[in-house]
PDB file of N, CA and C in Angstrom:
ATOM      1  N   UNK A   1     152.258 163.974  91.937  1.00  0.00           N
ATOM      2  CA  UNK A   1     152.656 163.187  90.799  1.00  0.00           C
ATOM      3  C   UNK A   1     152.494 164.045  89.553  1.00  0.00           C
ATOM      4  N   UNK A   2     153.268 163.863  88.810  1.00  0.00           N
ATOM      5  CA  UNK A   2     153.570 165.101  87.763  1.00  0.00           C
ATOM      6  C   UNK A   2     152.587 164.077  86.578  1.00  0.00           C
ATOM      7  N   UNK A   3     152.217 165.184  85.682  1.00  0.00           N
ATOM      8  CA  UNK A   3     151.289 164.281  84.264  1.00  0.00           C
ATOM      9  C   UNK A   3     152.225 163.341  83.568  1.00  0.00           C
ATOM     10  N   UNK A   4     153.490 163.686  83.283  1.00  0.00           N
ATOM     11  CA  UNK A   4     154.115 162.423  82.537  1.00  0.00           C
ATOM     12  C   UNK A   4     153.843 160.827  83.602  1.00  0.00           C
ATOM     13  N   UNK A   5     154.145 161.627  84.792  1.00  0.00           N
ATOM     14  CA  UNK A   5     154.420 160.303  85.803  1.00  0.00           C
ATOM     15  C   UNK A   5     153.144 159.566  85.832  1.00  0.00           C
ATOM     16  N   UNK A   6     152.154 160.495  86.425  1.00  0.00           N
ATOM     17  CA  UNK A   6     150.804 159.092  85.806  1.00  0.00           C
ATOM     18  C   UNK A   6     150.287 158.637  84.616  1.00  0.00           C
ATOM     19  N   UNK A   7     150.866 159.132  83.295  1.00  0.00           N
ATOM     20  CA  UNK A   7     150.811 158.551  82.181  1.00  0.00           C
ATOM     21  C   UNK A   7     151.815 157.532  82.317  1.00  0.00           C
ATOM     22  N   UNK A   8     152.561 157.612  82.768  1.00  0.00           N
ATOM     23  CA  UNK A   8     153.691 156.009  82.656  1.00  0.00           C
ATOM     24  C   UNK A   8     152.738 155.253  83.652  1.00  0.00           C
ATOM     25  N   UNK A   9     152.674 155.751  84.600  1.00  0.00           N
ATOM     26  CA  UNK A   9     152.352 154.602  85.684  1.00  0.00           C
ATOM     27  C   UNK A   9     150.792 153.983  84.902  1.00  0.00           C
ATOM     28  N   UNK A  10     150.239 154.639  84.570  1.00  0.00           N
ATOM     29  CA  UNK A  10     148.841 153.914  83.929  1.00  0.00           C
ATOM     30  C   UNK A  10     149.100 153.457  82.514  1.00  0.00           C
ATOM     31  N   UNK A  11     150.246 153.560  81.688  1.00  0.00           N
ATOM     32  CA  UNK A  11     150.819 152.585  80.879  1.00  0.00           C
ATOM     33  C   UNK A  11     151.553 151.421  81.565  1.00  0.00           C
ATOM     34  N   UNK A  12     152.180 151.371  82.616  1.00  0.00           N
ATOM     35  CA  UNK A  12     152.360 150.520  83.138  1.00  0.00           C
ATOM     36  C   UNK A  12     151.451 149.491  83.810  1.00  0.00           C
ATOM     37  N   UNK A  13     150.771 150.248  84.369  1.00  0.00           N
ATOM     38  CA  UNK A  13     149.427 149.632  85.072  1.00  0.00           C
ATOM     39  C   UNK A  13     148.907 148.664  84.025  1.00  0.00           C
ATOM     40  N   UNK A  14     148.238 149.306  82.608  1.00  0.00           N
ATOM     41  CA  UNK A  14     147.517 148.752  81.389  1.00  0.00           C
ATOM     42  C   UNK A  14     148.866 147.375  80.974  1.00  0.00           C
ATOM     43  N   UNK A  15     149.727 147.250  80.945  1.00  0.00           N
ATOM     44  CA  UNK A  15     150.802 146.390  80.669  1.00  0.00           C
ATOM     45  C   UNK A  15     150.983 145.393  81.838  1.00  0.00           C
ATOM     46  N   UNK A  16     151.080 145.554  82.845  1.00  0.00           N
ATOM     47  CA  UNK A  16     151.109 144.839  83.990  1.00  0.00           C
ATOM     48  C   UNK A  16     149.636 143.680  83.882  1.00  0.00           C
ATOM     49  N   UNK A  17     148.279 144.284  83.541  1.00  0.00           N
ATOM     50  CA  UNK A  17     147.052 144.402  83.770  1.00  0.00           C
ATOM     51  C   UNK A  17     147.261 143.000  82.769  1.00  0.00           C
ATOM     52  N   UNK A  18     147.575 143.700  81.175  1.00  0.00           N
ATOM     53  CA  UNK A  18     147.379 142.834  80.264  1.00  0.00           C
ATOM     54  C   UNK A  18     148.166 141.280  80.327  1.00  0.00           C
ATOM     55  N   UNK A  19     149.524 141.726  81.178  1.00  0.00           N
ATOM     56  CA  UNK A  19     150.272 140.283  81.591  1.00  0.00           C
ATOM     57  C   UNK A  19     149.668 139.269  82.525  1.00  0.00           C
ATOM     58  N   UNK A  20     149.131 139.735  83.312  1.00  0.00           N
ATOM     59  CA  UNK A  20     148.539 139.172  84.288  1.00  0.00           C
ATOM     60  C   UNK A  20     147.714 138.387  84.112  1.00  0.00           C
ATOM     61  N   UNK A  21     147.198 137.745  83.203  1.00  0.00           N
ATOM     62  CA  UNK A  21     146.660 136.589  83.026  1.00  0.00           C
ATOM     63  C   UNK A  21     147.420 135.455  82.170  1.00  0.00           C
ATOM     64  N   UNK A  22     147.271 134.387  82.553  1.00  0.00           N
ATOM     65  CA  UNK A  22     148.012 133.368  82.577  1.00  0.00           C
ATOM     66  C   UNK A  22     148.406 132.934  80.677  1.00  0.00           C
ATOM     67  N   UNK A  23     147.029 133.413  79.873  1.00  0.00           N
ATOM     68  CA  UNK A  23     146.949 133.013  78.808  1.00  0.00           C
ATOM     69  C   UNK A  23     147.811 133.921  77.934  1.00  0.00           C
ATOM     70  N   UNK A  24     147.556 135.506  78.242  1.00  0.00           N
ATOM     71  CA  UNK A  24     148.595 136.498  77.615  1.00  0.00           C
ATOM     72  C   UNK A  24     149.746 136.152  77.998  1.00  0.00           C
ATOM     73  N   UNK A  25     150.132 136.054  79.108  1.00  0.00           N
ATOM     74  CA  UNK A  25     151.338 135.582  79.497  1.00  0.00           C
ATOM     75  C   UNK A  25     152.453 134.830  78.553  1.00  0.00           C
ATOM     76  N   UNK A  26     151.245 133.732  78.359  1.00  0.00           N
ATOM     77  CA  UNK A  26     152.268 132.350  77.288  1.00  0.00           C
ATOM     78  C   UNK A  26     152.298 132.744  75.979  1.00  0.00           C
ATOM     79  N   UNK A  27     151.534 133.991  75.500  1.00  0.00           N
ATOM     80  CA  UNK A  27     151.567 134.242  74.073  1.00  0.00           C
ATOM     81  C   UNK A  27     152.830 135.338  73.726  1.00  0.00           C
ATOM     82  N   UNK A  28     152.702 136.024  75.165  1.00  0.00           N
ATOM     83  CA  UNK A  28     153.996 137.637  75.305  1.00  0.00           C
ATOM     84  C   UNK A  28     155.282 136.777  75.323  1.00  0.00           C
ATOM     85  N   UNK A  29     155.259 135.768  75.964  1.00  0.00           N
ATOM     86  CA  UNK A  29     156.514 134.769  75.923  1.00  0.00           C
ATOM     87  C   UNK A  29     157.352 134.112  75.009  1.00  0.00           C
ATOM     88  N   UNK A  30     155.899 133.641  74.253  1.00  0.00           N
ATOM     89  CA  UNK A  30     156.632 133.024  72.814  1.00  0.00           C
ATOM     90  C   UNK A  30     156.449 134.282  71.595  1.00  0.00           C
ATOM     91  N   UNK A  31     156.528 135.185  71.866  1.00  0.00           N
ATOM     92  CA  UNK A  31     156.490 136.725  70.786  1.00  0.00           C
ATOM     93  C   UNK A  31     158.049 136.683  71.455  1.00  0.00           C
ATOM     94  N   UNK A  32     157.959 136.889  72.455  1.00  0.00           N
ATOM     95  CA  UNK A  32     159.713 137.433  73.112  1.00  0.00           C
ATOM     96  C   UNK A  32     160.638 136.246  72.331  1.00  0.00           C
ATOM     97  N   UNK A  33     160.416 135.249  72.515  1.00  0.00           N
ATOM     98  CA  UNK A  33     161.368 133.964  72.304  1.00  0.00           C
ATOM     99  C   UNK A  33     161.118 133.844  70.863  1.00  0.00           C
ATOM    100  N   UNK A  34     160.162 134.462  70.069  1.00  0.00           N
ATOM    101  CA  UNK A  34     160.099 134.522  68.799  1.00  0.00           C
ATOM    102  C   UNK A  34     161.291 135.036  67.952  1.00  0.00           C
ATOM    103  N   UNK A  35     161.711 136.759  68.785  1.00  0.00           N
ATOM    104  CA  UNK A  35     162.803 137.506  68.818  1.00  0.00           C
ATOM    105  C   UNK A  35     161.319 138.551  67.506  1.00  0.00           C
ATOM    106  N   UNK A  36     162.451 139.429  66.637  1.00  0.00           N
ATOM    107  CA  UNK A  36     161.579 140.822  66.163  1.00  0.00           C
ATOM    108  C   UNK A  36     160.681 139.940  64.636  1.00  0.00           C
ATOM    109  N   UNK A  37     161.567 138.527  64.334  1.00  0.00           N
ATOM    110  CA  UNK A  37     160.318 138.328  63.116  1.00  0.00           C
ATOM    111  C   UNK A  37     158.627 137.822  63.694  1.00  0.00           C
ATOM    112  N   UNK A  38     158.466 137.770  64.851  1.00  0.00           N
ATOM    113  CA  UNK A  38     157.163 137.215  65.214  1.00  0.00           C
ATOM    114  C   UNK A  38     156.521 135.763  64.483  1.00  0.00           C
ATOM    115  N   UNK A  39     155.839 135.704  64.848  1.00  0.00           N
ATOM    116  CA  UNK A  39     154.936 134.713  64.767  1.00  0.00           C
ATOM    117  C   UNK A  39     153.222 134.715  64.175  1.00  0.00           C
ATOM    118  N   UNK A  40     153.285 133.937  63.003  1.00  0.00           N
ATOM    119  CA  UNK A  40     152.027 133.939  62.323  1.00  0.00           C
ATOM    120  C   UNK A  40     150.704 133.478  63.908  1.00  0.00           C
ATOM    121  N   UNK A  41     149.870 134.233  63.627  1.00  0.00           N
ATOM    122  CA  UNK A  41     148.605 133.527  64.638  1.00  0.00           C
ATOM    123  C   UNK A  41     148.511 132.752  64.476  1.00  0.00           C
ATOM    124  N   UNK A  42     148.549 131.948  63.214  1.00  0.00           N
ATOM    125  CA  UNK A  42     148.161 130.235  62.974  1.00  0.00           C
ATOM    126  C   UNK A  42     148.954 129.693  63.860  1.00  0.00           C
ATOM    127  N   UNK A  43     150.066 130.073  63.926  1.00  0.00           N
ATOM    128  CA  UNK A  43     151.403 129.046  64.847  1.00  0.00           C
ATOM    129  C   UNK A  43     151.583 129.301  66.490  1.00  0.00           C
ATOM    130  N   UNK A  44     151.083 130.213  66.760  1.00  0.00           N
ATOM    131  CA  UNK A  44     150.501 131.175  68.256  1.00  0.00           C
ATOM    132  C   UNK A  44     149.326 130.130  68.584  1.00  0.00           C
ATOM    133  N   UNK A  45     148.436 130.054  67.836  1.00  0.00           N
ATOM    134  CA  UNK A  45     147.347 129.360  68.106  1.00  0.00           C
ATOM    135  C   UNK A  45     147.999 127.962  68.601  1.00  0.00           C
ATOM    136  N   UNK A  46     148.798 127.379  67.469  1.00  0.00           N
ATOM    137  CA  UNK A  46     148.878 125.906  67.612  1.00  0.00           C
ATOM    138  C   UNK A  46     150.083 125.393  68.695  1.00  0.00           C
ATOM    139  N   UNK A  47     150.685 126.486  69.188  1.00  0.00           N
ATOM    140  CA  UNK A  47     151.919 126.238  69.665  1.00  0.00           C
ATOM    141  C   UNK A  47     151.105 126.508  71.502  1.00  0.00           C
ATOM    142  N   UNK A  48     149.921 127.537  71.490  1.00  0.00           N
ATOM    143  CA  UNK A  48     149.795 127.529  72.931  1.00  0.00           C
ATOM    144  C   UNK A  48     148.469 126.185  72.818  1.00  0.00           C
ATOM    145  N   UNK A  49     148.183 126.284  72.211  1.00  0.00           N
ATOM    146  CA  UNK A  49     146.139 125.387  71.934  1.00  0.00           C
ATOM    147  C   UNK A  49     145.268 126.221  72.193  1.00  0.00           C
ATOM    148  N   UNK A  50     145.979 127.378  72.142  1.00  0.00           N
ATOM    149  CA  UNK A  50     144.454 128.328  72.202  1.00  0.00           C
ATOM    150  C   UNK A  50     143.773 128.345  71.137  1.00  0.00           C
ATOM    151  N   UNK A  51     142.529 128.310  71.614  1.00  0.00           N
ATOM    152  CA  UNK A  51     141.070 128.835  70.493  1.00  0.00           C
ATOM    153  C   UNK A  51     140.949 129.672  69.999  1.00  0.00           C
ATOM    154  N   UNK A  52     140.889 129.697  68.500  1.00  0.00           N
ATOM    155  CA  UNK A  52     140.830 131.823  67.697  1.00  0.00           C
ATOM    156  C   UNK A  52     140.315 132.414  68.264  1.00  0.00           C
ATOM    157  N   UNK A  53     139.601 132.545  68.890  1.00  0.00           N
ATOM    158  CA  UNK A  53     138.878 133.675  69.514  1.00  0.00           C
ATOM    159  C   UNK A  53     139.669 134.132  70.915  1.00  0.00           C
ATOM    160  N   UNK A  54     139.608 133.049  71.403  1.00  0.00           N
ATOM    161  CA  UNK A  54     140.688 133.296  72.603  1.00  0.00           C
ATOM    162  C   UNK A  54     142.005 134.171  72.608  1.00  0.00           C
ATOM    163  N   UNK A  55     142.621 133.764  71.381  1.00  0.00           N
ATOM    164  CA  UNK A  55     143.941 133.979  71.313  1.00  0.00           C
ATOM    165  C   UNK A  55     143.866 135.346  70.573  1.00  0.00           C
ATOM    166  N   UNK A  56     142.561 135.455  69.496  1.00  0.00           N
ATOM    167  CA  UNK A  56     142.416 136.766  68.890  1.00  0.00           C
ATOM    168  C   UNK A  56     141.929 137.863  70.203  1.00  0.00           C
ATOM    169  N   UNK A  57     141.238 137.920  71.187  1.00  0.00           N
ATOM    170  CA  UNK A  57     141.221 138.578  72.363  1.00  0.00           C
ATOM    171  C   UNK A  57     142.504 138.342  72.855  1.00  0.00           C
ATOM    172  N   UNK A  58     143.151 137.847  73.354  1.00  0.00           N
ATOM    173  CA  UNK A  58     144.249 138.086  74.038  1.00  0.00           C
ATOM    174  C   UNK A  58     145.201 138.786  73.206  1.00  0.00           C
ATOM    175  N   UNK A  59     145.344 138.805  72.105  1.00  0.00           N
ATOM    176  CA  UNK A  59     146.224 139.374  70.907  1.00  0.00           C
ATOM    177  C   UNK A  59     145.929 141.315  71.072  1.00  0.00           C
ATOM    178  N   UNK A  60     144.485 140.978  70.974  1.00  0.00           N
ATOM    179  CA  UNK A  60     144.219 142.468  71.395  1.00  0.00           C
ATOM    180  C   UNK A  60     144.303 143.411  72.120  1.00  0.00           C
ATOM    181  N   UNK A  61     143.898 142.547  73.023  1.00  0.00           N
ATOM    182  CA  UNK A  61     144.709 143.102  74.783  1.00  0.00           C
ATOM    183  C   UNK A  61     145.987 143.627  74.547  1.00  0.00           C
ATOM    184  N   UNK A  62     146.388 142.680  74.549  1.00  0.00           N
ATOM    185  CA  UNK A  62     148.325 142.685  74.502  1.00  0.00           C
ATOM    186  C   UNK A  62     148.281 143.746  73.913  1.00  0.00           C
ATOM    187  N   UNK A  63     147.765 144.332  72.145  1.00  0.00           N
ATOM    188  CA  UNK A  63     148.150 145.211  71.704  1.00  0.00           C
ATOM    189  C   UNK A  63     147.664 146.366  72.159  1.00  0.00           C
ATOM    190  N   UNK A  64     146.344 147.074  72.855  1.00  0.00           N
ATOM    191  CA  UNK A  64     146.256 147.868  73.202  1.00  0.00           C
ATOM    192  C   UNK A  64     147.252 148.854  74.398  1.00  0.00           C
ATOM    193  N   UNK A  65     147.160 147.244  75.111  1.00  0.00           N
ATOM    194  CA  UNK A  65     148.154 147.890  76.051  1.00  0.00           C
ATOM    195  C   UNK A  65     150.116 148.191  75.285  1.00  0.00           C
ATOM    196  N   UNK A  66     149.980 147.904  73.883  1.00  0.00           N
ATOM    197  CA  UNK A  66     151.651 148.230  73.624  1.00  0.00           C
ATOM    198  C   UNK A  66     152.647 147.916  74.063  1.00  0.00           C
ATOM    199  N   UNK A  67     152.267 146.336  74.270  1.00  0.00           N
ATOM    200  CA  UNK A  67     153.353 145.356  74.148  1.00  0.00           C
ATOM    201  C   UNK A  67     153.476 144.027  73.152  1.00  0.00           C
ATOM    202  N   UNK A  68     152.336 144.312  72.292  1.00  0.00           N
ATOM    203  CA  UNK A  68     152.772 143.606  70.716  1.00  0.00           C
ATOM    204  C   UNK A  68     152.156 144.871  69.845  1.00  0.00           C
ATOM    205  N   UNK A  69     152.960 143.844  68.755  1.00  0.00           N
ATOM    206  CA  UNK A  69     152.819 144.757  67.253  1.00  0.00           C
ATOM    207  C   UNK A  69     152.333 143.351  66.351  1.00  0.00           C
ATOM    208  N   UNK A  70     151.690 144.103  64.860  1.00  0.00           N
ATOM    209  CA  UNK A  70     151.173 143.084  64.137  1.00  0.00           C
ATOM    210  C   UNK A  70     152.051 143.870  62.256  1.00  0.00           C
ATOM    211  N   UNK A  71     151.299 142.647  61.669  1.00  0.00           N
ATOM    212  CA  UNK A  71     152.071 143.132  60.250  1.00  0.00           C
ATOM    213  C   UNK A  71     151.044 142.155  59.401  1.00  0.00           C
ATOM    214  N   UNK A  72     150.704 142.083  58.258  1.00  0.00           N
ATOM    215  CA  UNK A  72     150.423 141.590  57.261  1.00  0.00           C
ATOM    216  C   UNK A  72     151.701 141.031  56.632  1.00  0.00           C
ATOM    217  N   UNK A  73     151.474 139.432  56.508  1.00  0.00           N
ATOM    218  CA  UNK A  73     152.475 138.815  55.350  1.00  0.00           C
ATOM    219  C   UNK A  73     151.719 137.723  54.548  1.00  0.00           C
ATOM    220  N   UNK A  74     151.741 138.517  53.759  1.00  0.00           N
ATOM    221  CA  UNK A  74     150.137 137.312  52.542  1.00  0.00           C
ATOM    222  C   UNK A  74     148.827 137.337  53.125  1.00  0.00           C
ATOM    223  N   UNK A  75     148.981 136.032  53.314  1.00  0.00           N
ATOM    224  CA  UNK A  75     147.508 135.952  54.016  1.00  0.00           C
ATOM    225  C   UNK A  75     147.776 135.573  55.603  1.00  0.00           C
ATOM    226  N   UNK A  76     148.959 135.774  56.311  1.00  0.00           N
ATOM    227  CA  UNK A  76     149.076 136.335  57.303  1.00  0.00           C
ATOM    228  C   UNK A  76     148.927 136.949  57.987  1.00  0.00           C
ATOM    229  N   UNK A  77     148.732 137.135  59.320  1.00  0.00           N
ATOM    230  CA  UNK A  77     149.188 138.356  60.142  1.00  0.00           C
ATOM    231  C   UNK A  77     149.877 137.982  61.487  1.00  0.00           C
ATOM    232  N   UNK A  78     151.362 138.253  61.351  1.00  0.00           N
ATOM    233  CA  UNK A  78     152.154 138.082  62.479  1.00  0.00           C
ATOM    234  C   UNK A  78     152.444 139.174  63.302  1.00  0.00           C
ATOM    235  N   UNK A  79     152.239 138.697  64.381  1.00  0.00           N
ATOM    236  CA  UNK A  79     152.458 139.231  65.681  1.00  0.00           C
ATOM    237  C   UNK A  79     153.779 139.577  66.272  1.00  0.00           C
ATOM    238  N   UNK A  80     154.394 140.149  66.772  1.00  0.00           N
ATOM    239  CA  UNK A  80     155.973 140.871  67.543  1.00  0.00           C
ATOM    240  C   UNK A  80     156.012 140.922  68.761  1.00  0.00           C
ATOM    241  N   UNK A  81     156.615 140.561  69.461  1.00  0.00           N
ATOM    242  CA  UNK A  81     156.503 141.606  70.724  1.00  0.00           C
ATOM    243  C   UNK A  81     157.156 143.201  70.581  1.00  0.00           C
ATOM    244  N   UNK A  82     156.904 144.345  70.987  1.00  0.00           N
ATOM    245  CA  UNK A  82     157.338 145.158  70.713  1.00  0.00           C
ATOM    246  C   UNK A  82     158.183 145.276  72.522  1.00  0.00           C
ATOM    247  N   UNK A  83     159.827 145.162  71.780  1.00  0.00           N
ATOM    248  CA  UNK A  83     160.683 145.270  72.877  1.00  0.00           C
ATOM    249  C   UNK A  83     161.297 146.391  73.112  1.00  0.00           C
ATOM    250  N   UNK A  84     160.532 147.585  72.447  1.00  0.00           N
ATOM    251  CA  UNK A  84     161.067 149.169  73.131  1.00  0.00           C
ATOM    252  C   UNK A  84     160.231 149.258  74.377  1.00  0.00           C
ATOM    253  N   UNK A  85     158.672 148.418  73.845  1.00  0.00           N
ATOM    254  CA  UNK A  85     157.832 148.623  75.409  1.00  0.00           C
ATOM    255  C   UNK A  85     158.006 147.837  76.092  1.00  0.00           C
ATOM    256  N   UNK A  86     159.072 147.093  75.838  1.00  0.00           N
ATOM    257  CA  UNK A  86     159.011 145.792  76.827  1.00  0.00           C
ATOM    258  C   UNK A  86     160.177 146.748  77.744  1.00  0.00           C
ATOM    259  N   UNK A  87     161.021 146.788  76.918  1.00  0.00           N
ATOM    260  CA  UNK A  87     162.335 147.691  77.786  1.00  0.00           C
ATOM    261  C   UNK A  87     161.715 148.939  78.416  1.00  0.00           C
ATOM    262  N   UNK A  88     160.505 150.069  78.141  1.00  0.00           N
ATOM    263  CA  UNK A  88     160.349 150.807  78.952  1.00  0.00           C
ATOM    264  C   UNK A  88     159.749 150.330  80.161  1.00  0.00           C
ATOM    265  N   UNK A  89     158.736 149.499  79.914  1.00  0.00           N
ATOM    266  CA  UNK A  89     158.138 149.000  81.290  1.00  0.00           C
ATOM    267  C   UNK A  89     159.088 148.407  82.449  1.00  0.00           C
ATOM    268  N   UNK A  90     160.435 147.521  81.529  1.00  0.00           N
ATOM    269  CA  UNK A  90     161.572 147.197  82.965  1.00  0.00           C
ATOM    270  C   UNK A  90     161.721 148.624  83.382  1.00  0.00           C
ATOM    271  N   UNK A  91     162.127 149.042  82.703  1.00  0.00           N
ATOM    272  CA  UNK A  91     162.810 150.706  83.023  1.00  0.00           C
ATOM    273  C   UNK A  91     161.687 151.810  83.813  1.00  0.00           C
ATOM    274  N   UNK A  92     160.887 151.525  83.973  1.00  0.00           N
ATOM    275  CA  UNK A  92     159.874 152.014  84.824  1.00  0.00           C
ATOM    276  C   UNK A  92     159.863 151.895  86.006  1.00  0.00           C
ATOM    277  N   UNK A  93     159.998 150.367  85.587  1.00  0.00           N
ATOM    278  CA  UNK A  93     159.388 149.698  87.215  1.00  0.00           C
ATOM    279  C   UNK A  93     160.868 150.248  88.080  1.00  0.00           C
ATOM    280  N   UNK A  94     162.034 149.628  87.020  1.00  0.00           N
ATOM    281  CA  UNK A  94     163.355 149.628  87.654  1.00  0.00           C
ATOM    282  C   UNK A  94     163.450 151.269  88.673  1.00  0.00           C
ATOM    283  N   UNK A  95     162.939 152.435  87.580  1.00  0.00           N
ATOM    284  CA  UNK A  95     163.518 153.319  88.274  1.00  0.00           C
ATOM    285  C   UNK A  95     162.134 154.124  89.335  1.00  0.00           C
ATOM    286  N   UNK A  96     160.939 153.276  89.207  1.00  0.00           N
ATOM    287  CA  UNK A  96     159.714 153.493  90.156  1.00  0.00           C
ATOM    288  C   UNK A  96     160.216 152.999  91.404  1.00  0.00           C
ATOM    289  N   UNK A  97     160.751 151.378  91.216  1.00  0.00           N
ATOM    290  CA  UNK A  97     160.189 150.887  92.365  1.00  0.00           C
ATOM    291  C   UNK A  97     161.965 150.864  93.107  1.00  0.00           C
ATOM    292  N   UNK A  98     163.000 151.460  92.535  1.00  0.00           N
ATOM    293  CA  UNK A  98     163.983 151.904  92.824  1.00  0.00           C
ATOM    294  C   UNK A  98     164.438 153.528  93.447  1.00  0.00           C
ATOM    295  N   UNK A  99     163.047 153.910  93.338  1.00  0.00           N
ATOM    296  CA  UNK A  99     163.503 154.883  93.797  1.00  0.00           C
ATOM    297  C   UNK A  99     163.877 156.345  92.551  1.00  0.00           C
ATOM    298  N   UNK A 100     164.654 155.809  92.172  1.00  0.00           N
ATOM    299  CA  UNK A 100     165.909 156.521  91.268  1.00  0.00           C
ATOM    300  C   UNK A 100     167.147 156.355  92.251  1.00  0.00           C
ATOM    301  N   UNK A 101     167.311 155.137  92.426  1.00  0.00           N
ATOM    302  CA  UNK A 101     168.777 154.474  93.297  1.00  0.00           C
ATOM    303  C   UNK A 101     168.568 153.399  92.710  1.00  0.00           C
ATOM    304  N   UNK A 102     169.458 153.597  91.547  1.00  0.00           N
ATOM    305  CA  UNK A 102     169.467 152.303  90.610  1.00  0.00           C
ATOM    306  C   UNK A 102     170.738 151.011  91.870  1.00  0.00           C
ATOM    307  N   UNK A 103     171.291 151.636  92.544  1.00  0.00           N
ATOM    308  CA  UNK A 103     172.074 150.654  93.170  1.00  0.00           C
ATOM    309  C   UNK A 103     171.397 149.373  93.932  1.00  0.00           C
ATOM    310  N   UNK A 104     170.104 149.961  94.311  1.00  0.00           N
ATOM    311  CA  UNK A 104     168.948 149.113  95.166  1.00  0.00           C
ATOM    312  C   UNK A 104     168.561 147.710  94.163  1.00  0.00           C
ATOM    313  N   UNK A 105     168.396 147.992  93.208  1.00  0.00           N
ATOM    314  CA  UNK A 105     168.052 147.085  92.396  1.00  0.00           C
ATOM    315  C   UNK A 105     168.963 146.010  90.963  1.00  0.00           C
ATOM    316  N   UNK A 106     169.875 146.846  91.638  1.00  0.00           N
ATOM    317  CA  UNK A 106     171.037 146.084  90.496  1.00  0.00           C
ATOM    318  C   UNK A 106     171.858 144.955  90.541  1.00  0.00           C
ATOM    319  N   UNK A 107     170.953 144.049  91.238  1.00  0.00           N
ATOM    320  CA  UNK A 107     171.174 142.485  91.301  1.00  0.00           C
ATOM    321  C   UNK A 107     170.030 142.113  90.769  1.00  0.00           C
ATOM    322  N   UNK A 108     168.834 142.518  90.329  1.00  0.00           N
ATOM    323  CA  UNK A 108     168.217 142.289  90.597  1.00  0.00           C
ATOM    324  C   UNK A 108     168.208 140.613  89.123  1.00  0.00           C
ATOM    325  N   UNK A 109     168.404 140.871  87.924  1.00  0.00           N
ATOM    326  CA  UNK A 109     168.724 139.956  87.139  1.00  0.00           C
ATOM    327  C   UNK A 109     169.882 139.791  86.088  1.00  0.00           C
ATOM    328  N   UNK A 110     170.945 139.705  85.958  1.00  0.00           N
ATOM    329  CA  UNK A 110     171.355 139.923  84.780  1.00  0.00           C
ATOM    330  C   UNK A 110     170.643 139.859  83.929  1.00  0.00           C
ATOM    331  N   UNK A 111     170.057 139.279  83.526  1.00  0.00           N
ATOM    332  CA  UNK A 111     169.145 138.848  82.304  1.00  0.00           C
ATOM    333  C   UNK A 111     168.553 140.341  81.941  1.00  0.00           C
ATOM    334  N   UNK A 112     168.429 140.946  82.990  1.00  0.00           N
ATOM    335  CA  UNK A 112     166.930 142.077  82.463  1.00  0.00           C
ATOM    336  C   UNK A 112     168.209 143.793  82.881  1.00  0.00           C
ATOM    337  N   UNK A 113     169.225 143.309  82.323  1.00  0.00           N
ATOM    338  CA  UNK A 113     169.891 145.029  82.341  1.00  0.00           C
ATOM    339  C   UNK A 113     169.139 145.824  81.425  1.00  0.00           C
ATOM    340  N   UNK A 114     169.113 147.015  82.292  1.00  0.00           N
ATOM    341  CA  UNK A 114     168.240 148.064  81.714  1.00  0.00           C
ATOM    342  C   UNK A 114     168.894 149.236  81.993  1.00  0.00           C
ATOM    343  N   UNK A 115     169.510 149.986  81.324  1.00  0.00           N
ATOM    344  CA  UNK A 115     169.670 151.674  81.427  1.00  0.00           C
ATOM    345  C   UNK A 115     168.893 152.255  81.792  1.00  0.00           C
ATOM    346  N   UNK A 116     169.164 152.711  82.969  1.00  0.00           N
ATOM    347  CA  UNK A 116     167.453 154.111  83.528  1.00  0.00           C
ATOM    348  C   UNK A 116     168.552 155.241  82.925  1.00  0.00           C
ATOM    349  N   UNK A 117     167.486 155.708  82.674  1.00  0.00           N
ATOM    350  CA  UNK A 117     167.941 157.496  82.654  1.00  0.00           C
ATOM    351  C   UNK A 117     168.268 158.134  83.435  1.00  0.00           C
ATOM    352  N   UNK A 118     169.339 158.854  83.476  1.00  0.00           N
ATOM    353  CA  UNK A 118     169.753 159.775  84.714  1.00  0.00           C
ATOM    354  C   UNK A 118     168.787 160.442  85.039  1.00  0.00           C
TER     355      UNK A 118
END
């Protein structure tokens, strides 16, 4: 395994890791369905019922692993999903667990077309 390749795969891993619980899950969801203006934490909070603390740990997670982004607006701070990492991680998996025979996997959703790299 070459060094780029286990740096993706253990960015992937850390992203996979951070989805995998049920609570990040519903917050990465409504960041996605948010689209790129995000969502104030106040409204994250009130929209899943998570507890600040809860939701401020899970916020963190998410961001370490680099699949949200944050911003200051007033006395705000809204949250993003960041969908370049959302698109590399399809594109990972797509061309990991494909092989690099994108043909194997190209039913796999419309919804989730992804360009692998030649």
């Amino acid at each position: 395994m070459s060094t780029r390749t286990a740096l993706l795969s253990a960015e992937a891993v850390a992203a996979l890791s951070a989805l995998a619980h049920p609570g990040r899950l519903e917050v990465f969801r409504r960041l996605v369905a948010a689209g790129p203006q995000g969502l104030a934490a106040g409204e994250i909070a009130r929209t899943t019922g998570s507890l600040p603390n809860t939701l401020s740990s899970n916020l963190s997670i998410l961001t370490a692993a680099g699949l949200t982004q944050s911003r200051r607006e007033g006395r705000s701070i809204v949250y993003s999903a960041d969908f370049g990492a959302m698109r590399g991680l399809l594109a990972y998996l797509m061309e990991d667990c494909c092989g690099g025979r994108p043909e194997i996997c190209a039913d796999v959703s419309p919804a989730c077309r992804v360009e692998l790299a030649p």
